[in-house]
C-alpha atoms as a PDB file:
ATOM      1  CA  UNK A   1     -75.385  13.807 -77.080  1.00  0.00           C
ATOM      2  CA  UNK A   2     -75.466  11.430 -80.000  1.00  0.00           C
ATOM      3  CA  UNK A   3     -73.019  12.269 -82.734  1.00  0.00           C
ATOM      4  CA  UNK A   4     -73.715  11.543 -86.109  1.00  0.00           C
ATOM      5  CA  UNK A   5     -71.193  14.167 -88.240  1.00  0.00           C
ATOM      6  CA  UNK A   6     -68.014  12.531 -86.188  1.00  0.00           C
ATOM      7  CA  UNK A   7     -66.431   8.992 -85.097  1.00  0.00           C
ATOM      8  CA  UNK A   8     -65.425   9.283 -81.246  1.00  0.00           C
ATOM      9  CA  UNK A   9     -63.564   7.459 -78.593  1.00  0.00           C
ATOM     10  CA  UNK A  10     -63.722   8.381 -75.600  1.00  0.00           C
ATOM     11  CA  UNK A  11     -59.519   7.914 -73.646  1.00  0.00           C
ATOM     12  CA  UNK A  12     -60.313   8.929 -70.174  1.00  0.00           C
ATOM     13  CA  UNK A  13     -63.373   8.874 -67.482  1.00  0.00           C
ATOM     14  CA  UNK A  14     -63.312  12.969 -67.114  1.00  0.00           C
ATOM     15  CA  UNK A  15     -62.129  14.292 -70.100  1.00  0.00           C
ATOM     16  CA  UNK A  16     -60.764  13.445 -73.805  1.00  0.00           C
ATOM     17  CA  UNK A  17     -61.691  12.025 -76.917  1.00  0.00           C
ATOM     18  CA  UNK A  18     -59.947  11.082 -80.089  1.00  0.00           C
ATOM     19  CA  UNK A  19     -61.770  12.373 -83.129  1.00  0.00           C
ATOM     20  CA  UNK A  20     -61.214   9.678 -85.986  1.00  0.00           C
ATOM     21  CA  UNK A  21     -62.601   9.061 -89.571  1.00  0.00           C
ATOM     22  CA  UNK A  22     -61.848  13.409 -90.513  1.00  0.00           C
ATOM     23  CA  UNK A  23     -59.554  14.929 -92.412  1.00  0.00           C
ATOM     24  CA  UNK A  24     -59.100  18.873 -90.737  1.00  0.00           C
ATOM     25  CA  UNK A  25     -56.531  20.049 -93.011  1.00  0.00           C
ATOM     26  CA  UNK A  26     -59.835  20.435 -95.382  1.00  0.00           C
ATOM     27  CA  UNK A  27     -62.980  22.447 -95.060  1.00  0.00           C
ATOM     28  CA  UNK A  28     -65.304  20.747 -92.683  1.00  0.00           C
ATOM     29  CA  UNK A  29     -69.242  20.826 -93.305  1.00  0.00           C
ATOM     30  CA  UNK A  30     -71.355  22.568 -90.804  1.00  0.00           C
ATOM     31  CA  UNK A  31     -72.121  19.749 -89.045  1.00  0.00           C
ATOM     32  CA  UNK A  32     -69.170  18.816 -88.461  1.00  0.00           C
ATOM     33  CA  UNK A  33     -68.311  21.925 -86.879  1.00  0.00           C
ATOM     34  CA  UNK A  34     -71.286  21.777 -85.168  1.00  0.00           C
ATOM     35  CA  UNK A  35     -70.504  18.479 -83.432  1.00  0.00           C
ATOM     36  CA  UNK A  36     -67.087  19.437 -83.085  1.00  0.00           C
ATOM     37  CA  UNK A  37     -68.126  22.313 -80.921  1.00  0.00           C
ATOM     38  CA  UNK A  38     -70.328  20.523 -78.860  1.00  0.00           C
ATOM     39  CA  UNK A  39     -68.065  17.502 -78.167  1.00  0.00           C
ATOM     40  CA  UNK A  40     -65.324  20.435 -77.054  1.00  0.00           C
ATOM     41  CA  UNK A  41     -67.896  21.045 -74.171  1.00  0.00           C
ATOM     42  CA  UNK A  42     -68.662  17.524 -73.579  1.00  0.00           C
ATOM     43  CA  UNK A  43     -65.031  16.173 -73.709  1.00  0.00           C
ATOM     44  CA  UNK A  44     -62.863  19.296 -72.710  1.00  0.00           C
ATOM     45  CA  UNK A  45     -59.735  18.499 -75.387  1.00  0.00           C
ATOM     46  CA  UNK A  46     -60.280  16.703 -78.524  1.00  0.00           C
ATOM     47  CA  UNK A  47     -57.342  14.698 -80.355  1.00  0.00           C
ATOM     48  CA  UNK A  48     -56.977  13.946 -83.827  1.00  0.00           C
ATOM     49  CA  UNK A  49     -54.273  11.917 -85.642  1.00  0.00           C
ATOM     50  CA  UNK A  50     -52.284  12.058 -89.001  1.00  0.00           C
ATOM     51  CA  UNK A  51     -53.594  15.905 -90.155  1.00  0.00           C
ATOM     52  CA  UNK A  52     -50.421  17.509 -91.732  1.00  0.00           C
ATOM     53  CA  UNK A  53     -51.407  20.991 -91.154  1.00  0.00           C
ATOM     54  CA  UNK A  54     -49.579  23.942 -92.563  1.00  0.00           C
ATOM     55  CA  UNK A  55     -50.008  27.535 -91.452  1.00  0.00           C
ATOM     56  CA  UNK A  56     -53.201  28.333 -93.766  1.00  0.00           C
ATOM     57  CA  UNK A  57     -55.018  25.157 -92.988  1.00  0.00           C
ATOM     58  CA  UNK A  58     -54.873  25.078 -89.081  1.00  0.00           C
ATOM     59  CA  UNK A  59     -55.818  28.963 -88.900  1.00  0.00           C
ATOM     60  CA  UNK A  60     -58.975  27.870 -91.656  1.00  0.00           C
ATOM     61  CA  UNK A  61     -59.379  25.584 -88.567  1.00  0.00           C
ATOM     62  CA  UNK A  62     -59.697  27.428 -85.550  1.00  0.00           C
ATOM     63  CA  UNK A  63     -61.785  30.040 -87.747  1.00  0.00           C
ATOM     64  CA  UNK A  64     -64.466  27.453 -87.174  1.00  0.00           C
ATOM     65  CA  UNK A  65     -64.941  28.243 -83.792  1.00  0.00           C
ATOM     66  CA  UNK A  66     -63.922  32.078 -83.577  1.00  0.00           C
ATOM     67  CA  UNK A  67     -61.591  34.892 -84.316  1.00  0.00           C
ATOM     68  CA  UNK A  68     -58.104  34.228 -83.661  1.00  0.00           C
ATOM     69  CA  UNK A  69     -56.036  35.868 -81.210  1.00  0.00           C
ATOM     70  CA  UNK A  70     -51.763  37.218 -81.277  1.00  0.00           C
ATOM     71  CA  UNK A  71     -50.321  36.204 -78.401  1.00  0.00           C
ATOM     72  CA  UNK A  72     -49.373  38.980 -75.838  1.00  0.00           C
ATOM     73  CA  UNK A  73     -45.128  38.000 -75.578  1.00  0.00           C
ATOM     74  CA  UNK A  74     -44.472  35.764 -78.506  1.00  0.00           C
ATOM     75  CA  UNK A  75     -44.836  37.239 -82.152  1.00  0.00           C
ATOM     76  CA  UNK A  76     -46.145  34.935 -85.047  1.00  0.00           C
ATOM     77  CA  UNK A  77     -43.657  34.491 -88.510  1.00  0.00           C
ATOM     78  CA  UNK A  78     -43.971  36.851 -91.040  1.00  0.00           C
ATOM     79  CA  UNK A  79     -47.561  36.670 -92.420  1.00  0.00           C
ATOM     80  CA  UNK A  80     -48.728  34.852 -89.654  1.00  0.00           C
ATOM     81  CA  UNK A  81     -49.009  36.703 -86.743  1.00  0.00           C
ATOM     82  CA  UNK A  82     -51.805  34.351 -85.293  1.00  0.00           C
ATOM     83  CA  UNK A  83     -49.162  31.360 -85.310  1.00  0.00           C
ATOM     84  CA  UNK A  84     -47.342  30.933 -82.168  1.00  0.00           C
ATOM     85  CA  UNK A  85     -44.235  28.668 -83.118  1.00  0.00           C
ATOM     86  CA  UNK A  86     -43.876  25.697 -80.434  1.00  0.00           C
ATOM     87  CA  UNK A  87     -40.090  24.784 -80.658  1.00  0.00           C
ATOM     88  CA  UNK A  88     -37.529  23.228 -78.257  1.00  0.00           C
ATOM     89  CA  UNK A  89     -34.061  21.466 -78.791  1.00  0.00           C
ATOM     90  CA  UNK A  90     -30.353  20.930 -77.530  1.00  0.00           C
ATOM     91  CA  UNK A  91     -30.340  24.652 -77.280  1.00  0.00           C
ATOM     92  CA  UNK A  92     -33.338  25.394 -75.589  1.00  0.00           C
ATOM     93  CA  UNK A  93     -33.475  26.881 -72.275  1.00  0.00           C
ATOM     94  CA  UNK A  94     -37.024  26.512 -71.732  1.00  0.00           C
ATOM     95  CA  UNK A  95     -40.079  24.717 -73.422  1.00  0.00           C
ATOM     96  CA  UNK A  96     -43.877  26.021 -73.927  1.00  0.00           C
ATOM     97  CA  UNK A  97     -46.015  24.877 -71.007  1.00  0.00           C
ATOM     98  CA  UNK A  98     -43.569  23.304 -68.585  1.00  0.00           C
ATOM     99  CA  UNK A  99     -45.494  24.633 -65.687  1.00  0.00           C
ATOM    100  CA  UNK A 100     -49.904  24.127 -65.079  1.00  0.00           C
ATOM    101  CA  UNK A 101     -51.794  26.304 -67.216  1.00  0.00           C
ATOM    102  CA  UNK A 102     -54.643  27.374 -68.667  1.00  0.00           C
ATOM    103  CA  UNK A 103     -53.376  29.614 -71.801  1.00  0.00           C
ATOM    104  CA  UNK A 104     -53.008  33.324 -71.467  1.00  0.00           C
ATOM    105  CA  UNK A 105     -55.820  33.407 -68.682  1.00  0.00           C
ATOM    106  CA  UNK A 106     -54.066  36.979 -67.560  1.00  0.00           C
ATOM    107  CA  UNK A 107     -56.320  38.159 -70.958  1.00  0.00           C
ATOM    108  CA  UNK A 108     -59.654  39.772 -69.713  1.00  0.00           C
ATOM    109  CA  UNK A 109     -61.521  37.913 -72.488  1.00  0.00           C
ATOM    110  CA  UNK A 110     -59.152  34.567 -72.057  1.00  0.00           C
ATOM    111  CA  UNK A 111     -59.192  32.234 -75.023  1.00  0.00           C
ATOM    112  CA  UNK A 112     -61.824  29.894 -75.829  1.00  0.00           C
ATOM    113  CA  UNK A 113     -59.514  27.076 -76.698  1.00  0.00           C
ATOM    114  CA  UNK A 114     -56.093  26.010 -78.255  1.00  0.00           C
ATOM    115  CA  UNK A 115     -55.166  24.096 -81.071  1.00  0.00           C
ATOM    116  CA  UNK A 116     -51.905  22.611 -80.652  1.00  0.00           C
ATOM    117  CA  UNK A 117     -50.414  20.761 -84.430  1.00  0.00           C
ATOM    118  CA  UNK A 118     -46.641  19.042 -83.567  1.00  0.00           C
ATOM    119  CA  UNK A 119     -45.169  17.432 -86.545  1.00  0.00           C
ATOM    120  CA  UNK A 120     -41.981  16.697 -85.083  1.00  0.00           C
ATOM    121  CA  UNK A 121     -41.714  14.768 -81.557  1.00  0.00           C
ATOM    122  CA  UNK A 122     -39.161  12.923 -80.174  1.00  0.00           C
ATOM    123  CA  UNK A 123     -38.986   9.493 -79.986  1.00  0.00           C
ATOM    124  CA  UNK A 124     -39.662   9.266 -76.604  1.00  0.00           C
ATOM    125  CA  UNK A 125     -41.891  11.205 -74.022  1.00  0.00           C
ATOM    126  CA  UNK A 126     -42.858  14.905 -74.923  1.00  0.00           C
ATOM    127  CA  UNK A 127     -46.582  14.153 -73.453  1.00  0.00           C
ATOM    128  CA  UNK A 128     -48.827  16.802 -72.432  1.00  0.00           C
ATOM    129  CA  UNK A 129     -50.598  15.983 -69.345  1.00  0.00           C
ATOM    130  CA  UNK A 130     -54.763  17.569 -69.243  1.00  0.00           C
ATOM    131  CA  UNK A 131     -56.650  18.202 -65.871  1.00  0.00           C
ATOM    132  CA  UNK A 132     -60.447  18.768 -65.363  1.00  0.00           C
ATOM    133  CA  UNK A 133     -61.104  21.365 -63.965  1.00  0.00           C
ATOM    134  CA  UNK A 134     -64.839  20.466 -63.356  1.00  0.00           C
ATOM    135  CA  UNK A 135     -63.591  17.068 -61.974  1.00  0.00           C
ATOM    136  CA  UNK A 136     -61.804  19.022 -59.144  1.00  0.00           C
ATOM    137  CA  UNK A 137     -64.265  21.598 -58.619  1.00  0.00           C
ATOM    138  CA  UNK A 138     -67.099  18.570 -58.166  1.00  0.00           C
ATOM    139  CA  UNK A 139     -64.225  16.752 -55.797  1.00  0.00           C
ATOM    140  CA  UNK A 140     -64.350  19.641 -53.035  1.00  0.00           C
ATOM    141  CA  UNK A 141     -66.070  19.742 -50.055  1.00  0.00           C
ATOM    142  CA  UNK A 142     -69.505  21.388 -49.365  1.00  0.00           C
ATOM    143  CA  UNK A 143     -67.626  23.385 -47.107  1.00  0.00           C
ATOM    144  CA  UNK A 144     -65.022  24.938 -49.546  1.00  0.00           C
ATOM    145  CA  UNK A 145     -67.381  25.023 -52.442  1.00  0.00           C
ATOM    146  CA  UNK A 146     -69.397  27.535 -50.231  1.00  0.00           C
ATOM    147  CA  UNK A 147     -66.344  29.399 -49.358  1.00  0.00           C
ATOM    148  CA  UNK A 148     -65.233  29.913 -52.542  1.00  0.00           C
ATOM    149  CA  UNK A 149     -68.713  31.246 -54.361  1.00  0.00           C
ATOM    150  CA  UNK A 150     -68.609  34.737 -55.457  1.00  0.00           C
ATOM    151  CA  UNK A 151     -64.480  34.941 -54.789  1.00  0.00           C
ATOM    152  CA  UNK A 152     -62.500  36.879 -57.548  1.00  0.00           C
ATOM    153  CA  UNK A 153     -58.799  36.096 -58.688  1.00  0.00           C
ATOM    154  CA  UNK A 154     -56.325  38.265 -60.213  1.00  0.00           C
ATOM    155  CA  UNK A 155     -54.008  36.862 -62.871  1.00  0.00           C
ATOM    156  CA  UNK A 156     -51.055  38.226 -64.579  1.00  0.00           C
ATOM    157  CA  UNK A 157     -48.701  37.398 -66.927  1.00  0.00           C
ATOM    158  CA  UNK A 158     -45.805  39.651 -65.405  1.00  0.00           C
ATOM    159  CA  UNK A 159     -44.272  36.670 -63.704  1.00  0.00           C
ATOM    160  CA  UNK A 160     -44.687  34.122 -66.569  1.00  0.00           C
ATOM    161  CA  UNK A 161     -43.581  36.557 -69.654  1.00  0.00           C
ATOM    162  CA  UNK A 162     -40.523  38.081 -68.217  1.00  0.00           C
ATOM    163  CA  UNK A 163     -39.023  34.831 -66.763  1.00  0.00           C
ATOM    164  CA  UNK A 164     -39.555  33.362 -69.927  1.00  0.00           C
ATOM    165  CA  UNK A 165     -38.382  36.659 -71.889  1.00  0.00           C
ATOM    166  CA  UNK A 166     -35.339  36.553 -69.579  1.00  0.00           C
ATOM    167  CA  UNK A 167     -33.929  32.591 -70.387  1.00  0.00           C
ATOM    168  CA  UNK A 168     -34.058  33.699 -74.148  1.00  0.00           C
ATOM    169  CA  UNK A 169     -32.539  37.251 -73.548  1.00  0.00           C
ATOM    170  CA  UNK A 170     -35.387  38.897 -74.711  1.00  0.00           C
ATOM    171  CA  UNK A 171     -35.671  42.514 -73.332  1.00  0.00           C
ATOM    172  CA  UNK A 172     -39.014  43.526 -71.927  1.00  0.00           C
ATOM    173  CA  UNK A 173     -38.196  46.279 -69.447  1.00  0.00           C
ATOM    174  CA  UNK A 174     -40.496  48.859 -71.446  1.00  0.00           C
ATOM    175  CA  UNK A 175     -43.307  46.196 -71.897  1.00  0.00           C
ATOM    176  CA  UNK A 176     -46.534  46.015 -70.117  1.00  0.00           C
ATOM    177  CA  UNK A 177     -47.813  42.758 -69.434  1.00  0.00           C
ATOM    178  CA  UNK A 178     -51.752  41.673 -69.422  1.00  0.00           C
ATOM    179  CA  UNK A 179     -53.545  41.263 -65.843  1.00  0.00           C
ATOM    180  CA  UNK A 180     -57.267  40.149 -65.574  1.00  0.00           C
ATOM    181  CA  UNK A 181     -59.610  39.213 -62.435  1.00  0.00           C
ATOM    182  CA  UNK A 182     -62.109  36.174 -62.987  1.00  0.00           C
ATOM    183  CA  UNK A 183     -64.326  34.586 -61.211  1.00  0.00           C
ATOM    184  CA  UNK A 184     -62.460  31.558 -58.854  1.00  0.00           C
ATOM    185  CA  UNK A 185     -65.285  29.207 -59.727  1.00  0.00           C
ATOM    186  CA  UNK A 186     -66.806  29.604 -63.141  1.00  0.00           C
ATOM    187  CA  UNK A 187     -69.419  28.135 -65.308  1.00  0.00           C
ATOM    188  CA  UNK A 188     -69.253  26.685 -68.355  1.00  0.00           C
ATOM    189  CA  UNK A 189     -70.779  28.340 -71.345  1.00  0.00           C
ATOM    190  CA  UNK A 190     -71.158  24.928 -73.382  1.00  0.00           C
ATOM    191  CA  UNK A 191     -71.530  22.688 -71.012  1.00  0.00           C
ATOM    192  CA  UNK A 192     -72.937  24.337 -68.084  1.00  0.00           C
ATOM    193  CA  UNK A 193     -71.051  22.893 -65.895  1.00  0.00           C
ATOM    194  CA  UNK A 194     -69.240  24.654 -62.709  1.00  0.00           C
ATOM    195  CA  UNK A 195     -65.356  24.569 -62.643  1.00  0.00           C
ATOM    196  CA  UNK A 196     -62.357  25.831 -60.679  1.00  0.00           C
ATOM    197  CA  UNK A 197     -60.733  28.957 -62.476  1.00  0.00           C
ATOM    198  CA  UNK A 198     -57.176  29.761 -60.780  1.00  0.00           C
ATOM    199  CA  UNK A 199     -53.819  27.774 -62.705  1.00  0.00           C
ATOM    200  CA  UNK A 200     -50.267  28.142 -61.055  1.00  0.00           C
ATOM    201  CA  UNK A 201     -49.031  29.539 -64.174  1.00  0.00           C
ATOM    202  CA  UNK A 202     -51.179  33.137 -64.010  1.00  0.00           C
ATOM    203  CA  UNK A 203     -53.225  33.222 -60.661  1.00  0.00           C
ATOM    204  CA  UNK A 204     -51.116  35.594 -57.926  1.00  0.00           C
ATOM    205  CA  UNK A 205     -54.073  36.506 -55.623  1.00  0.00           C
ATOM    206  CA  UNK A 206     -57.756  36.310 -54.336  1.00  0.00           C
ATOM    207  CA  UNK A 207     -58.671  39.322 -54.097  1.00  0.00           C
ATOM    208  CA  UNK A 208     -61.466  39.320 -51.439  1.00  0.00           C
ATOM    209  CA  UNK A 209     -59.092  37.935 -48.630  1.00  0.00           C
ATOM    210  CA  UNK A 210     -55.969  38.531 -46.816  1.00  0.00           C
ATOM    211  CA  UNK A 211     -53.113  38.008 -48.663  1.00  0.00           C
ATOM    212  CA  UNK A 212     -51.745  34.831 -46.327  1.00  0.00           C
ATOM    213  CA  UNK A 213     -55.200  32.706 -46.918  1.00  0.00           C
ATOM    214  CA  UNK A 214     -55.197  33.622 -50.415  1.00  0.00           C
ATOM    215  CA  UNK A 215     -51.675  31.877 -50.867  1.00  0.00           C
ATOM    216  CA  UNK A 216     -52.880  28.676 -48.649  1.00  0.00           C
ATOM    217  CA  UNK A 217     -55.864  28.464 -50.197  1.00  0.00           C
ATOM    218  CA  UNK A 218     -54.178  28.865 -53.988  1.00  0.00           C
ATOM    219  CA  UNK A 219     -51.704  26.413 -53.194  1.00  0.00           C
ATOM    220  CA  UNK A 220     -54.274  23.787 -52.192  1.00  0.00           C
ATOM    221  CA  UNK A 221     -56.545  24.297 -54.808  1.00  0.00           C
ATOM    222  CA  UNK A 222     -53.563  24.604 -57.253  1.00  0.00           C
ATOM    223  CA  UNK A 223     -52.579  20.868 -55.724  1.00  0.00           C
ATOM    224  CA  UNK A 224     -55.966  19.470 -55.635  1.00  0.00           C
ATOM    225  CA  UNK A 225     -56.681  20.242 -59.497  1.00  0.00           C
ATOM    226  CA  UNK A 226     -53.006  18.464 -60.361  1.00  0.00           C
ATOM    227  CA  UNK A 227     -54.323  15.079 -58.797  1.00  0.00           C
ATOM    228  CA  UNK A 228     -53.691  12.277 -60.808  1.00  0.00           C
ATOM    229  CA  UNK A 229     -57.499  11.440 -60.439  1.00  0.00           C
ATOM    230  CA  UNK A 230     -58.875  14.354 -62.539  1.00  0.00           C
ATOM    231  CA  UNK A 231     -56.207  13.862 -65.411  1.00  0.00           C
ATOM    232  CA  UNK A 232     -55.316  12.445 -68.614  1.00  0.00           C
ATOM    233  CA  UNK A 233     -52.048  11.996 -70.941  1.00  0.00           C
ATOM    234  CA  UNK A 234     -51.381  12.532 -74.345  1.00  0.00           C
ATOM    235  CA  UNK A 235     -48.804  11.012 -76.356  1.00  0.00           C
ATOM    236  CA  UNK A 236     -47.737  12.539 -79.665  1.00  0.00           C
ATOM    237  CA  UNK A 237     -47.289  10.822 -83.244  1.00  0.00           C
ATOM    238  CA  UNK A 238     -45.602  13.369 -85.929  1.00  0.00           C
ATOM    239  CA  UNK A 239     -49.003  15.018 -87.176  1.00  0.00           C
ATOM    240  CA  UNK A 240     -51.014  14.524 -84.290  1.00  0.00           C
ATOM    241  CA  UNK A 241     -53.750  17.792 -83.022  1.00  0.00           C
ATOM    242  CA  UNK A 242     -54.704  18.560 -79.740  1.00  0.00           C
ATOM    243  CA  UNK A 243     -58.137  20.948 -79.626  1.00  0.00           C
ATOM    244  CA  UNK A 244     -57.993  21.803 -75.930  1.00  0.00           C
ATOM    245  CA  UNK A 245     -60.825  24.191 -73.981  1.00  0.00           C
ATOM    246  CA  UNK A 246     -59.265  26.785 -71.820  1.00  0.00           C
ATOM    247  CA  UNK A 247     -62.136  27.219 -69.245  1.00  0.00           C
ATOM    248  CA  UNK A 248     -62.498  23.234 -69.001  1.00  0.00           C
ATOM    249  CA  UNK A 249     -58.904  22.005 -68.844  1.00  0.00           C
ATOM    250  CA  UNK A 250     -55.317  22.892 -67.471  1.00  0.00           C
ATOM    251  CA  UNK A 251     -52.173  21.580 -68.905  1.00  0.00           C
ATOM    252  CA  UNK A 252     -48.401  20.825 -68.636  1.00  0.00           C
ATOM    253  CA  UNK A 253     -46.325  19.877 -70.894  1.00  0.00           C
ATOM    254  CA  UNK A 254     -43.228  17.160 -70.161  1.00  0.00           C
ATOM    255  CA  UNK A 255     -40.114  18.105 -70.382  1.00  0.00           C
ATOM    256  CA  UNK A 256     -38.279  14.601 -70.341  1.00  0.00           C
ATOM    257  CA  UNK A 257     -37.420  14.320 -74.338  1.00  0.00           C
ATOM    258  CA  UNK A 258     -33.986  16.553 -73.595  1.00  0.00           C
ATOM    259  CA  UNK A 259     -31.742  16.645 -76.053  1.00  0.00           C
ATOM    260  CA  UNK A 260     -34.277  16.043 -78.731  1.00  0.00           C
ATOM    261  CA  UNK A 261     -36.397  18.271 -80.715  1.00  0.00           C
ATOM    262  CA  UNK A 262     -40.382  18.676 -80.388  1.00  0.00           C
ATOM    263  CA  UNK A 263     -41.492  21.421 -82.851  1.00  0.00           C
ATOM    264  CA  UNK A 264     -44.771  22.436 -84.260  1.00  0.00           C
ATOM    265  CA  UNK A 265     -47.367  25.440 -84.138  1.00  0.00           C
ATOM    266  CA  UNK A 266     -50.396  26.759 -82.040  1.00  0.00           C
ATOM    267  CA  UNK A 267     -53.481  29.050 -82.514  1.00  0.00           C
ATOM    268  CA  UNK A 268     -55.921  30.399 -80.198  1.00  0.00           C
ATOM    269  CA  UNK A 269     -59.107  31.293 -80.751  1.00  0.00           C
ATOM    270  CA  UNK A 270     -60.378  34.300 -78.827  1.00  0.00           C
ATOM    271  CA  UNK A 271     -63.086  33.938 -75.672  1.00  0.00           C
ATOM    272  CA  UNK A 272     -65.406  36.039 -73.718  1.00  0.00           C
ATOM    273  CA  UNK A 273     -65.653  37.187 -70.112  1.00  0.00           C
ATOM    274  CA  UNK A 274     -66.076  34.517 -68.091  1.00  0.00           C
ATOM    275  CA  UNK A 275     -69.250  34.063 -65.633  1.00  0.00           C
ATOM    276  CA  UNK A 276     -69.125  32.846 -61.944  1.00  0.00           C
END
């Protein structure tokens, strides 16, 4: 579509595009919004430079596109339960993200998107790698495509939360973690657009086959969608926004910047059940 509200370059052949020429630490008009939305679908995860959020103005933000959500392991700061704090240092035994993800997909409603503000990066590496997932859906064969229609998948964040809740000596033993089935192949809601719907991070099992296919078959569809073919990579600047869709995208984020610190904040706007 032609975009008349917003300045756009496109980075990669499947997915991304910085956003220039807009300030979103202000209110936005409704076209811009409007465009905004629409180039979420086209693009799958949006970038924006130099926008020195604080906590108000990146929740007014994501209220453009939908109610926020609290995540289901990590509380928000006081007043601010929609914030999830992204942190890691010399101390840290873990960061956010270092595995393939697509966020909190264990929710039965998962999120729509993400909108990830860092204002302090290191001054080397800290990228975040995105994958389309439509890219590696339209990459299979006939064959698997076929085999793969009307397919269910559980995910869970039992294994994710208390691994991480164990490296920072959180205890969870009385806590009940989300679980969801989706679709394994979905369809976009913006774009229309069929995509693969299983992330190493939160899928444990297709449910409509025997338990050893369902791991060969996760594995190699985990694999195929972490090609270097379908992906893209983000480097930070203090201030920079990533505006990523959850049913269009997976993503890691690189672990390489240790000792240093790489520290910012996240919301997530809330979703609907997804549609095969």
């Amino acid at each position: 579509m032609a975009y008349e509200a917003l300045t756009l370059h496109r980075l990669s052949p499947h997915l991304g595009a910085e956003v220039r020429d807009i300030d979103i630490t202000r209110p936005l008009s409704n076209a811009q919004v409007e465009e905004l939305h629409q180039a979420l679908g086209e693009y799958g995860v949006l970038f924006f430079r130099d926008q020195p959020f604080d906590h108000d103005s990146q929740k007014r933000f994501g209220r453009y596109f939908g109610e926020l959500d609290i995540h289901p392991n990590t509380p928000g700061p006081d007043g601010h339960p929609e914030i999830l704090p992204i942190h890691a240092d010399a101390n840290s035994k873990r960061i956010n993200g270092e595995r393939w993800h697509s966020d909190v997909s264990c929710f039965q409603a998962p999120p729509l998107g993400s909108i990830l503000h860092l204002h302090t990066v290191p001054p080397l590496g800290g990228d975040t790698l995105f994958a389309s997932l439509a890219a590696a859906y339209e990459a299979l064969s006939p064959q698997l495509k076929a085999y793969l229609e009307g397919l269910t998948a559980t995910h869970s964040g039992e294994r994710s939360y208390r691994r991480t809740n164990r490296l920072i000596g959180v205890d969870d033993a009385g806590r009940v973690h989300p679980s969801a089935v989706h679709p394994v192949v979905i369809r976009h809601p913006i774009s229309g657009r069929r995509g693969l719907y299983v992330n190493r991070g939160f899928t444990v099992r297709i449910n409509e086959v025997p338990e050893e296919e369902s791991d060969a078959i996760l594995h190699y569809l985990w694999q195929h969608a972490e090609r270097p073919d379908f992906q893209m990579r983000f480097q930070w600047q203090p201030n920079s926004v990533a505006f990523w869709d959850n049913r269009a995208v997976q993503h890691l984020a690189v672990w390489d910047y240790y000792p240093n610190t790489r520290s910012g904040s996240r919301v997530t706007i809330k979703g609907q059940r997804l549609a095969a």
